[in-house]
C-alpha atoms as a PDB file:
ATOM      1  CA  UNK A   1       0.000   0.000   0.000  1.00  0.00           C
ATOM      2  CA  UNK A   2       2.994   2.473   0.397  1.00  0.00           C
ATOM      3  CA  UNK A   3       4.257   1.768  -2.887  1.00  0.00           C
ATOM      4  CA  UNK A   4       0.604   3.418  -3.970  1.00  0.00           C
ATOM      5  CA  UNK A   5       0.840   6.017  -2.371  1.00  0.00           C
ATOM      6  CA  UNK A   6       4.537   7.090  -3.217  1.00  0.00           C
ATOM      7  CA  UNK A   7       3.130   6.454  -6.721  1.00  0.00           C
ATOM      8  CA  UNK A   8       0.836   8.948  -6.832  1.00  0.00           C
ATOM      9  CA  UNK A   9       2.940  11.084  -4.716  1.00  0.00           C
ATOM     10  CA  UNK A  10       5.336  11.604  -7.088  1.00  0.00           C
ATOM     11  CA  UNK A  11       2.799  11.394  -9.877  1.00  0.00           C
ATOM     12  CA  UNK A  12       1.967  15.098  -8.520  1.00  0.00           C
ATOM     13  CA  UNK A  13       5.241  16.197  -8.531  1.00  0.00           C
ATOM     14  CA  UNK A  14       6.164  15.278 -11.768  1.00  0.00           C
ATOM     15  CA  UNK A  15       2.399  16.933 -13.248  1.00  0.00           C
ATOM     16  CA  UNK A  16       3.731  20.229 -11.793  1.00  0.00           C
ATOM     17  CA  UNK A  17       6.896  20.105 -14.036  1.00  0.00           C
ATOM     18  CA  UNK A  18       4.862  20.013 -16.806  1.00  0.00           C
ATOM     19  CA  UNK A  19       4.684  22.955 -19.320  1.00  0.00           C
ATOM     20  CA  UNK A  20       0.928  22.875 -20.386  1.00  0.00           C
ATOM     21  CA  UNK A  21      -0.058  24.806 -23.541  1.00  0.00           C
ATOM     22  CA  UNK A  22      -1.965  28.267 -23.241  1.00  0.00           C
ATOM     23  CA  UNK A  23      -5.910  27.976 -24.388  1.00  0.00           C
ATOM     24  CA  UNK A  24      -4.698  29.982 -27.260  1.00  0.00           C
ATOM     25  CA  UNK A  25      -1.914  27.478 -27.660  1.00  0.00           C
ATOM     26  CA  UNK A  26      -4.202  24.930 -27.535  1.00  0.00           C
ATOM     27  CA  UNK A  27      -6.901  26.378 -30.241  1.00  0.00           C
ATOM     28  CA  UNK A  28      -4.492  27.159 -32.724  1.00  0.00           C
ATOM     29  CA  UNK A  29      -3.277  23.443 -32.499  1.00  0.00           C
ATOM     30  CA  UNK A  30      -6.612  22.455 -32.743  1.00  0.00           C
ATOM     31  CA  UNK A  31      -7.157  24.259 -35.850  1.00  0.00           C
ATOM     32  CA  UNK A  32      -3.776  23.219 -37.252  1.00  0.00           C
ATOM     33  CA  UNK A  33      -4.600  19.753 -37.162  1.00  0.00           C
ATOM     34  CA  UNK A  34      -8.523  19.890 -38.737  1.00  0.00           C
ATOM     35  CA  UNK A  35      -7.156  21.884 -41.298  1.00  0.00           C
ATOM     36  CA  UNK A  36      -4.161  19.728 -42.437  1.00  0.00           C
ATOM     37  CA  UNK A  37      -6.568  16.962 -42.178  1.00  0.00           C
ATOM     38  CA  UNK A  38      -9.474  18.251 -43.724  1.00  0.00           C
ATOM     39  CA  UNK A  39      -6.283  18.715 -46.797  1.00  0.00           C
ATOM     40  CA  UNK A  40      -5.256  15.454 -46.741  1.00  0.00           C
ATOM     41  CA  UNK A  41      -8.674  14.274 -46.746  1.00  0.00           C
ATOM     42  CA  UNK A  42      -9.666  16.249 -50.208  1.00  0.00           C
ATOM     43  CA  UNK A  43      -5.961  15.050 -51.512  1.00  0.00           C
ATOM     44  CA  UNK A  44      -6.663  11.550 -50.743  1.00  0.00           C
ATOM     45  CA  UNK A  45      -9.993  11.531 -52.106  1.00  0.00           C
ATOM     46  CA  UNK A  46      -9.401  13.331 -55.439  1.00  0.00           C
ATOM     47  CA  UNK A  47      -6.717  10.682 -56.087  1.00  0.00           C
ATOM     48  CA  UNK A  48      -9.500   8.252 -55.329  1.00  0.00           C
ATOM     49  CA  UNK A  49     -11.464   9.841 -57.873  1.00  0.00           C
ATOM     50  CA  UNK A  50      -8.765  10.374 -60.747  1.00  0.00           C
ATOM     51  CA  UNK A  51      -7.997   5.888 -60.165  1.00  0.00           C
ATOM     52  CA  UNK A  52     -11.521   5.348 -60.254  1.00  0.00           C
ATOM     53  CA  UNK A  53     -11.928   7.208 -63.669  1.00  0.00           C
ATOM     54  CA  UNK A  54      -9.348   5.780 -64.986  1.00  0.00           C
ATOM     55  CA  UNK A  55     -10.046   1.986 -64.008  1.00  0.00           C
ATOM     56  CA  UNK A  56     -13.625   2.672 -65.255  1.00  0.00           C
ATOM     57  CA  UNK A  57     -11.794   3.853 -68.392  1.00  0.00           C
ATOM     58  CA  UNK A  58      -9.686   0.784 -68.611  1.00  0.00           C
ATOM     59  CA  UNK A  59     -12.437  -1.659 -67.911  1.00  0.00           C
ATOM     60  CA  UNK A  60     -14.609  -0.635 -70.691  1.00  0.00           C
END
């Protein structure tokens, strides 16, 4: 049971060391990563669209 406790002792130490991100911080992060996904997304699925063509091409 004191091996617990020491756990979370130092668990609380450690979470004070940390260097959290602002809310702005956080936001623009948050935006960064919907937008380059939202990119990838329309990359990926134009490239999906060109293959298709061209298979349906192909095929008949």
């Amino acid at each position: 049971m004191n091996n617990i406790v020491t756990f979370f002792k130092e668990a609380k130490v450690e979470m004070t060391k940390v260097n959290w991100p602002s809310k702005k911080q956080t936001v623009n992060y948050t935006l960064i990563v919907i937008g380059l996904s939202l990119s990838v997304a329309a990359f990926l699925g134009s490239l999906d669209y060109i293959f298709s063509q061209i298979l349906k091409g192909l095929i008949k």
